[in-house]
C-alpha atoms as a PDB file:
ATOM      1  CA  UNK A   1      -7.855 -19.622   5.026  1.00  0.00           C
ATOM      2  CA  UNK A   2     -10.299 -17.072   3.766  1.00  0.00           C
ATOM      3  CA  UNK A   3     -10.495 -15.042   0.548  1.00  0.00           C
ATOM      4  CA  UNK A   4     -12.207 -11.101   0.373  1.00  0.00           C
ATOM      5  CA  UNK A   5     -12.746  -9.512  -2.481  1.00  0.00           C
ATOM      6  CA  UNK A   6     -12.895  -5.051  -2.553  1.00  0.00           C
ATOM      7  CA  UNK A   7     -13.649  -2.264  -4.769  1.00  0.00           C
ATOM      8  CA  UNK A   8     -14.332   1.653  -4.293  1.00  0.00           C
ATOM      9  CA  UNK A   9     -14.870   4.087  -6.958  1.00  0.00           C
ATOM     10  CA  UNK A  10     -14.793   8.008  -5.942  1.00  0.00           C
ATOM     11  CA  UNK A  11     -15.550  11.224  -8.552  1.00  0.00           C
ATOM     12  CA  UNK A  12     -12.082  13.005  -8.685  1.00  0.00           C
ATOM     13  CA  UNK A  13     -13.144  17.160  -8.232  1.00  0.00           C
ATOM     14  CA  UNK A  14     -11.361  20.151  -7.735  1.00  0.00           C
ATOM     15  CA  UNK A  15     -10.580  21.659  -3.946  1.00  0.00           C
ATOM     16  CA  UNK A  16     -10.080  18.192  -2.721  1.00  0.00           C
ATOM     17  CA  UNK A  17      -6.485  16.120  -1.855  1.00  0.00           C
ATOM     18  CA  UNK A  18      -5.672  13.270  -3.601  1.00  0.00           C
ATOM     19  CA  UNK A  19      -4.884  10.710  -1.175  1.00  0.00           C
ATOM     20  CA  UNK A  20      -4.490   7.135  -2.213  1.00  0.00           C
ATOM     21  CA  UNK A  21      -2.895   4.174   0.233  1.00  0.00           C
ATOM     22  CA  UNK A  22      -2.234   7.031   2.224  1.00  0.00           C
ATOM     23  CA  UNK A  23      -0.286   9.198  -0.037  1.00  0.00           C
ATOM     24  CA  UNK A  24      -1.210  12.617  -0.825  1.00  0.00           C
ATOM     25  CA  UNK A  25      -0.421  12.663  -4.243  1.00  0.00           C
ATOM     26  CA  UNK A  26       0.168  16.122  -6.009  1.00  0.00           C
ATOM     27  CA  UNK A  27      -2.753  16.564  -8.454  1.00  0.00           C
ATOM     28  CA  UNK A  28      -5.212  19.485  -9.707  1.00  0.00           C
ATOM     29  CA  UNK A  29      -8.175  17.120  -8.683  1.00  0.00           C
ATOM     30  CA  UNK A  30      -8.627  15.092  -5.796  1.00  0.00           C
ATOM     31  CA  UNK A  31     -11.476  12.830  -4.905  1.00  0.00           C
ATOM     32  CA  UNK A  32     -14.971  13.475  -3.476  1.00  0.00           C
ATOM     33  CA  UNK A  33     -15.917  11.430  -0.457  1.00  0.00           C
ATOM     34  CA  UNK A  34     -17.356  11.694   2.807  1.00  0.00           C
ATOM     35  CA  UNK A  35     -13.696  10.653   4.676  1.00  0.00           C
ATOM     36  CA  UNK A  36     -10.886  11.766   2.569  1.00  0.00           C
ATOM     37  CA  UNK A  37     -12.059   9.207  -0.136  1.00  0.00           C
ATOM     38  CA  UNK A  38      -8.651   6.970  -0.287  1.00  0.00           C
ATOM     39  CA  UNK A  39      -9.879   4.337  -2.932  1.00  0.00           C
ATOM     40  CA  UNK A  40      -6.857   1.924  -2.073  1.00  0.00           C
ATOM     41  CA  UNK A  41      -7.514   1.920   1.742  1.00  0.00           C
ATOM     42  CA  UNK A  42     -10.979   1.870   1.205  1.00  0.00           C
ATOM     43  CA  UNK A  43     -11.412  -1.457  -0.984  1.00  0.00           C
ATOM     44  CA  UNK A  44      -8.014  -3.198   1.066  1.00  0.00           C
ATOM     45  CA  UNK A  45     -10.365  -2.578   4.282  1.00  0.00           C
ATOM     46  CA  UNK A  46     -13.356  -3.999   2.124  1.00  0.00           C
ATOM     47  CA  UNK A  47     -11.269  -7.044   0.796  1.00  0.00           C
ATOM     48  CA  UNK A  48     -10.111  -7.942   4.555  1.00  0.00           C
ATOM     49  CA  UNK A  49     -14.034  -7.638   6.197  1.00  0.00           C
ATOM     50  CA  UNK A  50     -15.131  -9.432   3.447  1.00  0.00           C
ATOM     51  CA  UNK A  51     -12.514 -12.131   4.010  1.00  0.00           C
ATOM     52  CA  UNK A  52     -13.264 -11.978   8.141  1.00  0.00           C
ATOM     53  CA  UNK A  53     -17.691 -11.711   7.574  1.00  0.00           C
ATOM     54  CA  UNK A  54     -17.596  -9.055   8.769  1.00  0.00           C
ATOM     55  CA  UNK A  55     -19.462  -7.098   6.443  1.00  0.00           C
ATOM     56  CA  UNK A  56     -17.827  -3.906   4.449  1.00  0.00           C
ATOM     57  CA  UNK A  57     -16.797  -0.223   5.259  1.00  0.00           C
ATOM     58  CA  UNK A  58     -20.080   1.056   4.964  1.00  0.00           C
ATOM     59  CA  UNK A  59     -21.834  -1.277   7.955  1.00  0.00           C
ATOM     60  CA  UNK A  60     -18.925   0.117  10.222  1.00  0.00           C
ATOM     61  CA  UNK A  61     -18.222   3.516   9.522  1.00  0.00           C
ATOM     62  CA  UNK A  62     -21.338   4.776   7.721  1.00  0.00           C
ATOM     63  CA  UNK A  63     -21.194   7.605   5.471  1.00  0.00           C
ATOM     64  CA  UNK A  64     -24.458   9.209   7.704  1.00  0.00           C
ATOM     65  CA  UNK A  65     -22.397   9.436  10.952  1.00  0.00           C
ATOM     66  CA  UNK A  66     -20.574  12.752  11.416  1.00  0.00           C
ATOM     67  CA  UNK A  67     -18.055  11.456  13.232  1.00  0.00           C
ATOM     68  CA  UNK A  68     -16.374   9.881   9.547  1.00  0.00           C
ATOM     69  CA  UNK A  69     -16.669  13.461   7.494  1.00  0.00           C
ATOM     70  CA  UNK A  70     -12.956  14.134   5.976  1.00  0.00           C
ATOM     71  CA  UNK A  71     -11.627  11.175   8.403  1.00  0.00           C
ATOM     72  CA  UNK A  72      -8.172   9.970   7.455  1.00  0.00           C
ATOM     73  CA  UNK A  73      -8.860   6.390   5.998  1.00  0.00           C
ATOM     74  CA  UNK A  74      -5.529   5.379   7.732  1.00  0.00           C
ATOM     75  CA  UNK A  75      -7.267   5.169  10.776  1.00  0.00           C
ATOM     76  CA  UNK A  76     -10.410   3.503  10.147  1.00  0.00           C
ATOM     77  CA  UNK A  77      -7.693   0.997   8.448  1.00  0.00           C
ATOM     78  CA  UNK A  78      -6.381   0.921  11.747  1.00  0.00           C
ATOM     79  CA  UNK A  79     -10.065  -0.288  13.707  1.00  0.00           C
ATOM     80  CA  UNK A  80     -10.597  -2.891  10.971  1.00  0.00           C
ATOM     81  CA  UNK A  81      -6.807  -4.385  12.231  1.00  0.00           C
ATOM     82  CA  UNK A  82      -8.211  -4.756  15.478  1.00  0.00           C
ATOM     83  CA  UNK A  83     -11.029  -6.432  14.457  1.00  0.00           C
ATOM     84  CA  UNK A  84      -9.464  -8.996  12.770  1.00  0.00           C
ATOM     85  CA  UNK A  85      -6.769  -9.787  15.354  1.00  0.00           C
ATOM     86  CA  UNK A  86      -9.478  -9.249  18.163  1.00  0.00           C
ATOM     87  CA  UNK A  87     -10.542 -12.651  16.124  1.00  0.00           C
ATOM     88  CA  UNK A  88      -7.509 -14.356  15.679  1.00  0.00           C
ATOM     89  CA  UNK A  89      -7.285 -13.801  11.957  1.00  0.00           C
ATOM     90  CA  UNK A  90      -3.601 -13.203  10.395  1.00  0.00           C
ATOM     91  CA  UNK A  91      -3.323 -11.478   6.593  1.00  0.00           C
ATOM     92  CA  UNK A  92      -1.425 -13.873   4.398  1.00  0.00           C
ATOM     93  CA  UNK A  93      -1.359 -11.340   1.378  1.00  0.00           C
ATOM     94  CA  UNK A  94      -2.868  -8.372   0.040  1.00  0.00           C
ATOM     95  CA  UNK A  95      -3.397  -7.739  -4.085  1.00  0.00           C
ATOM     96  CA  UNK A  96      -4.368  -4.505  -5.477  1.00  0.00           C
ATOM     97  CA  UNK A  97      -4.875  -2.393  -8.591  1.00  0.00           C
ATOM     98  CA  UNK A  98      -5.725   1.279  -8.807  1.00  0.00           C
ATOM     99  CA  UNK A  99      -7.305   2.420 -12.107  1.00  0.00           C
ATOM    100  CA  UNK A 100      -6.825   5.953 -13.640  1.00  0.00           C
ATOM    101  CA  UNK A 101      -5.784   7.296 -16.175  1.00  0.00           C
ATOM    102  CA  UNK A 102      -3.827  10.329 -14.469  1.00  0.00           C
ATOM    103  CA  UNK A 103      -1.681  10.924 -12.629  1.00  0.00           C
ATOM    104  CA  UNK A 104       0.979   8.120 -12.668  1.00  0.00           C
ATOM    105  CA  UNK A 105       0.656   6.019  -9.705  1.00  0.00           C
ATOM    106  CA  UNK A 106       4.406   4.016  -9.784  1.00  0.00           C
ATOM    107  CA  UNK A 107       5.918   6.848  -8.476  1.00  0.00           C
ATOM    108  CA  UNK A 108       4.089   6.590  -5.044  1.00  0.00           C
ATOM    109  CA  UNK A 109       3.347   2.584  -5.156  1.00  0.00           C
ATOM    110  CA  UNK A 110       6.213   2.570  -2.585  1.00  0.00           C
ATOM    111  CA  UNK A 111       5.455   4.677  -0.179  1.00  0.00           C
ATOM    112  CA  UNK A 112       1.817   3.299  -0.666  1.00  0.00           C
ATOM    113  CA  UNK A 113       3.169  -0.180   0.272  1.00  0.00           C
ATOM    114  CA  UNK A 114       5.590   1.099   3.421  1.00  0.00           C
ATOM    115  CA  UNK A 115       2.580   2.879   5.028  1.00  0.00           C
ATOM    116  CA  UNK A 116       0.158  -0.025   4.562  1.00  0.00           C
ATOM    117  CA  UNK A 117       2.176  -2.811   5.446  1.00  0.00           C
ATOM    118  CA  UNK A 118       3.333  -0.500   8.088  1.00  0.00           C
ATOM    119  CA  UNK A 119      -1.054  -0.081   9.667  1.00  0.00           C
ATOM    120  CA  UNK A 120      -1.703  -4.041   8.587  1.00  0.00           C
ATOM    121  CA  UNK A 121       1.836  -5.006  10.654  1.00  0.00           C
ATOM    122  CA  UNK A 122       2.818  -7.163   7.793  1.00  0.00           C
ATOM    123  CA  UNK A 123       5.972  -7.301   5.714  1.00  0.00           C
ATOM    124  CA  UNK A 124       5.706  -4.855   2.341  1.00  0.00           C
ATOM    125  CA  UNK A 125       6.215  -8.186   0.300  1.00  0.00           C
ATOM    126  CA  UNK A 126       2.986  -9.295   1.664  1.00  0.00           C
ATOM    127  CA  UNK A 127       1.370  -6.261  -0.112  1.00  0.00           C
ATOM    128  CA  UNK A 128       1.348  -5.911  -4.148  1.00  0.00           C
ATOM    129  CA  UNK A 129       0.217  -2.753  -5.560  1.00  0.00           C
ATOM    130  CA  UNK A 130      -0.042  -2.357  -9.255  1.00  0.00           C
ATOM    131  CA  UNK A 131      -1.468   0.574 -11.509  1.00  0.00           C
ATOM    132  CA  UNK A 132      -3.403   0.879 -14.817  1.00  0.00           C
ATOM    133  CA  UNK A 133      -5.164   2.735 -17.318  1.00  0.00           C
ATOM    134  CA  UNK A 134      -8.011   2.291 -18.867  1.00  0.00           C
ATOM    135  CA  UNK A 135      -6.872   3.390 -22.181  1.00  0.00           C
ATOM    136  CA  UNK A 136      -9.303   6.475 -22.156  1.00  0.00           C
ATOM    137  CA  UNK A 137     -12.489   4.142 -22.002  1.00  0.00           C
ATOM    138  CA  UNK A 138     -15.238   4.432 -19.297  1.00  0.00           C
ATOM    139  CA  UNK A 139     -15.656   6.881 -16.239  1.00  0.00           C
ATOM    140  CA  UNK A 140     -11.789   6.338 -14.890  1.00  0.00           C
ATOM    141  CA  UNK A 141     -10.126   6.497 -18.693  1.00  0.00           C
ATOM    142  CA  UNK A 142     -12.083   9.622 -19.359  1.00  0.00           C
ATOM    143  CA  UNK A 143     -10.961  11.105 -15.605  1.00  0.00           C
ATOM    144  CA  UNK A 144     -13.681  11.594 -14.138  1.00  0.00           C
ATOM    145  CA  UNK A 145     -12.746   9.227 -11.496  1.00  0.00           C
ATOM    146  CA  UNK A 146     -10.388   6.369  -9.820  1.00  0.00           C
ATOM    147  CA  UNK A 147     -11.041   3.196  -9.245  1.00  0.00           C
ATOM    148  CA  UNK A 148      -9.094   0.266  -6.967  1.00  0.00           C
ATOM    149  CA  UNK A 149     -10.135  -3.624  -6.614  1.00  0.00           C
ATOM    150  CA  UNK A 150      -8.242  -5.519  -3.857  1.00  0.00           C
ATOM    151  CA  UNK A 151      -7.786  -9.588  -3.205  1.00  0.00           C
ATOM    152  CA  UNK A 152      -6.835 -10.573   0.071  1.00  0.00           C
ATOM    153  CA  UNK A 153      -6.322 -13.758   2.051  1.00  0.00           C
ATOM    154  CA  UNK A 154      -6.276 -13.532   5.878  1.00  0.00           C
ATOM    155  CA  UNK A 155      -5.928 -16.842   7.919  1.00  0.00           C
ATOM    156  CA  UNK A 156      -7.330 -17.969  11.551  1.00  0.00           C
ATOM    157  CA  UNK A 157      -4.390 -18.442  14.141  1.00  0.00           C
ATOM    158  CA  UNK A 158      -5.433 -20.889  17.086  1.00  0.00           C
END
């Protein structure tokens, strides 16, 4: 068994969609990034490279190459899947926070967990997604931004 660890941070701006574990979330703000800047997908596909060695986001889809500008995040969720089962790993369990302030994130956490569970072909129990403030303090309480840290364990099958 293997443990990874994520986190992703993006600036939430005007004129952009706020899309987190693939849910466009109504919002006046969405965040800045060079794909569409999905925090949640973003630190769950850290968390599970991490777990694998096999480096983070930024080795494999590289915020320099073109072909990643305004990319849904769903799909480069999709390539690190194959990685991992084109090495015989298996995810046990995925555990994940999103931090912000606004907007309220329970209202989509289960949609968020359908669609993942849905990309990582594992049961939604296997996936926990909570949500929390920051009681006003620091970049994501003041809302300039959100913020998502991920645990995951992923296991070898022979």
């Amino acid at each position: 068994m293997r443990v990874g660890i994520g986190y992703d941070v993006h600036r939430l701006e005007k004129g952009y969609k706020l899309i987190i574990g693939g849910v466009e979330i109504p919002y006046h703000k969405g965040l800045k990034g060079h794909s569409d800047a999905d925090v949640l997908t973003h630190c769950i596909m850290d968390a599970l490279l991490g777990a694998a060695g096999l480096g983070d986001i930024g080795t494999h889809f590289p915020d320099t190459n073109p072909l990643y500008k305004g990319i849904n995040s769903l799909d480069l969720l999709d390539r690190v899947y194959e990685m991992l089962t084109e090495r015989n790993y298996a995810i046990i369990n995925i555990d994940s926070v999103i931090i912000c302030e606004k907007p309220k994130m329970a209202p989509h956490i289960a949609e968020m967990k359908e669609i993942l569970s849905k990309r990582l072909h594992i049961d939604e129990e296997d996936i926990n997604i909570k949500a929390t403030t920051e009681e006003n303090l620091g970049f994501t309480g003041e809302g300039l931004g959100i913020a998502s840290k991920v645990v995951c364990l992923i296991d070898k099958r022979y």
